[in-house]
C-alpha atoms as a PDB file:
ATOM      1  CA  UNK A   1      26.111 -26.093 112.045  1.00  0.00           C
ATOM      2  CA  UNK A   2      25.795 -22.732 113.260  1.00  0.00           C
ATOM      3  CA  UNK A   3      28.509 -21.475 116.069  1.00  0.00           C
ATOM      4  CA  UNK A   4      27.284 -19.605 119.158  1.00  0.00           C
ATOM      5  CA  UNK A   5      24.578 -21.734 120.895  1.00  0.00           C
ATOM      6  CA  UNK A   6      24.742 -25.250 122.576  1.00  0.00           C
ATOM      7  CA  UNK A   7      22.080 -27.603 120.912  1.00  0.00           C
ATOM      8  CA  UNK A   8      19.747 -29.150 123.347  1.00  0.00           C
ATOM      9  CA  UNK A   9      19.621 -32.212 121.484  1.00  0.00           C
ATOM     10  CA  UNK A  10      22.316 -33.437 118.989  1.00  0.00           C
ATOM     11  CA  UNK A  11      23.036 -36.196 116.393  1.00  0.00           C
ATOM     12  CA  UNK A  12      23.731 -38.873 119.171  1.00  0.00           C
ATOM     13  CA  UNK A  13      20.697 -38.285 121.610  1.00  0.00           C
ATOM     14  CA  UNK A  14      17.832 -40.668 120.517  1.00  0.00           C
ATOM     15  CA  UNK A  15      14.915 -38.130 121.015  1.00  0.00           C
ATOM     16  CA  UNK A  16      11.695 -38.586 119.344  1.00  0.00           C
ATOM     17  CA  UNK A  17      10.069 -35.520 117.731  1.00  0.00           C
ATOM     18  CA  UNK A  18       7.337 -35.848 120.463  1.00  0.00           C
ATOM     19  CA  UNK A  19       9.425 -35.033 122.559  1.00  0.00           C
ATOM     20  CA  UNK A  20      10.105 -31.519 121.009  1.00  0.00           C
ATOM     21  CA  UNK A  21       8.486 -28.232 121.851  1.00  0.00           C
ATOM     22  CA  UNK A  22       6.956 -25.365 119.283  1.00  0.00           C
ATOM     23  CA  UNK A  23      10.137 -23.108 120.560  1.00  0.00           C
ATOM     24  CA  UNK A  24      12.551 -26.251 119.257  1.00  0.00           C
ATOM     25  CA  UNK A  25      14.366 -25.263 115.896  1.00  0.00           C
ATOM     26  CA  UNK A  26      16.114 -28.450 114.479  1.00  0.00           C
ATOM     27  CA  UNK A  27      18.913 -27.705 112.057  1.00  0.00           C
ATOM     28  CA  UNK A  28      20.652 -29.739 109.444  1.00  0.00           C
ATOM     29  CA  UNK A  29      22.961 -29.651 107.525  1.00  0.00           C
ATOM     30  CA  UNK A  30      24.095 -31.725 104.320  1.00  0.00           C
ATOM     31  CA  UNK A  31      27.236 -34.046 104.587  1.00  0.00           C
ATOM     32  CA  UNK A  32      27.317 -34.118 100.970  1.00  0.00           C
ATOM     33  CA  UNK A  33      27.309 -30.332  99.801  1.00  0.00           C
ATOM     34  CA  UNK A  34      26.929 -28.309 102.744  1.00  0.00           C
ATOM     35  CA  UNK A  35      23.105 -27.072 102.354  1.00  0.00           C
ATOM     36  CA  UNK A  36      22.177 -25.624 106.054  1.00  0.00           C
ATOM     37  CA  UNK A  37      18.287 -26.237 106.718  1.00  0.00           C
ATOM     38  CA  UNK A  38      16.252 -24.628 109.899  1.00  0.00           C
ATOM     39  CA  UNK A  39      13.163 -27.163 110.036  1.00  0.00           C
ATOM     40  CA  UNK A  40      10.276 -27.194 112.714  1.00  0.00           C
ATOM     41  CA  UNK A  41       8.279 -30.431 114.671  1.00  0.00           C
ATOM     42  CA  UNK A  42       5.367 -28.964 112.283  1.00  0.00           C
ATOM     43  CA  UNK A  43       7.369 -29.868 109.068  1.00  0.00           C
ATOM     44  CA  UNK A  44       7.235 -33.678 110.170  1.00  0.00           C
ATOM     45  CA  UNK A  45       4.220 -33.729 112.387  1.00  0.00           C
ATOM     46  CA  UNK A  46       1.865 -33.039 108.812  1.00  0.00           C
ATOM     47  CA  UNK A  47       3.623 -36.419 107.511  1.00  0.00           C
ATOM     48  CA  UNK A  48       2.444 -37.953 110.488  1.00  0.00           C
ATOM     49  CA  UNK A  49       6.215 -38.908 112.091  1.00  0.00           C
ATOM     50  CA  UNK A  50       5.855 -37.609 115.463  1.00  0.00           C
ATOM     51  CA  UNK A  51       6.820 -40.979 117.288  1.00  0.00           C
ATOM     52  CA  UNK A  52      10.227 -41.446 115.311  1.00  0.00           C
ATOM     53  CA  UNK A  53      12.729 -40.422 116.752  1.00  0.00           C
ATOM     54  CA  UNK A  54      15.119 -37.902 114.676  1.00  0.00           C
ATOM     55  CA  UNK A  55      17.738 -40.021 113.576  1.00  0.00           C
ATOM     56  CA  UNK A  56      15.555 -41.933 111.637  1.00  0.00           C
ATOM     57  CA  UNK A  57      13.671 -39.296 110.278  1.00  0.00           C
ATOM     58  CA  UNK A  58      17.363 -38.004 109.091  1.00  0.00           C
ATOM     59  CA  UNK A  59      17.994 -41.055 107.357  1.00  0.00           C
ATOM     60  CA  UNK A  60      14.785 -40.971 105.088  1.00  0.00           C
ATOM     61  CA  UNK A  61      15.256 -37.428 104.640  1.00  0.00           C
ATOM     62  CA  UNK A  62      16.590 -36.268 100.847  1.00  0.00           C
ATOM     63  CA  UNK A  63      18.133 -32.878 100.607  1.00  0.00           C
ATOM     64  CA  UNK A  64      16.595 -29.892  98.128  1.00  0.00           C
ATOM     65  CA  UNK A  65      19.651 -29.052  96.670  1.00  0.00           C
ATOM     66  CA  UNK A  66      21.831 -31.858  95.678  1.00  0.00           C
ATOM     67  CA  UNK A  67      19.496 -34.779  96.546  1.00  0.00           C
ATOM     68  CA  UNK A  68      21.053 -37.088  98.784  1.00  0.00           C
ATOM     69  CA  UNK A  69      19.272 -39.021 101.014  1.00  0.00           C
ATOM     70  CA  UNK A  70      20.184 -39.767 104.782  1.00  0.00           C
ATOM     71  CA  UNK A  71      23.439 -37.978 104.795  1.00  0.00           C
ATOM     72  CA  UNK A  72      22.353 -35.125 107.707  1.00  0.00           C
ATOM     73  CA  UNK A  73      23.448 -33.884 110.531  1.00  0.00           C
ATOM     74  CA  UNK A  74      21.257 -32.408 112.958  1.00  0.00           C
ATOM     75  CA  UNK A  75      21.330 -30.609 116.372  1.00  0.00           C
ATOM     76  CA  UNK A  76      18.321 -29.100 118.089  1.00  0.00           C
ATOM     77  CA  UNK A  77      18.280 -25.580 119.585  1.00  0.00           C
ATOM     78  CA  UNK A  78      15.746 -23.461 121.805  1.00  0.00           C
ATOM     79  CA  UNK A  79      14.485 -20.537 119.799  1.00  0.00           C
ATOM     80  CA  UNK A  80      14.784 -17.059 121.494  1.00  0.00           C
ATOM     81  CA  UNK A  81      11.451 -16.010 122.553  1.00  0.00           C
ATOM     82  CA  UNK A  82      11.329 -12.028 122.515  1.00  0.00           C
END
């Protein structure tokens, strides 16, 4: 994860992605290679998966580079709004 900010929601918090606002950016990262990912409540809300909550959305998730499935972490951080 990215050093500097405090997430507003992380790995351990059971928040739905209802719960999340536009300026929320959620980023992962890969346990298996290391792949960093920013991703948006649009990304899942076109899949229809706005009333999971994040950790399970993690665990169905596959990553684009090396293909492992459920094996993110995740933290969620307010956007700076300029």
């Amino acid at each position: 994860m990215r050093k500097g900010k405090t997430p507003e929601f992380k790995s351990t918090d059971p928040v739905t992605l209802a719960e999340l606002r536009d300026w929320h950016e959620i980023r992962v990262t890969c346990r298996a290679c290391g792949r960093e990912a920013s991703l948006f409540k649009s990304h899942f809300a076109k899949r229809g998966a706005v009333d999971m909550t994040l950790k399970d959305v993690m665990t169905h998730s596959r990553c684009s580079r090396c293909g492992a499935k459920g094996e993110a972490d995740w933290a969620v951080f307010r956007m700076n709004r300029y």
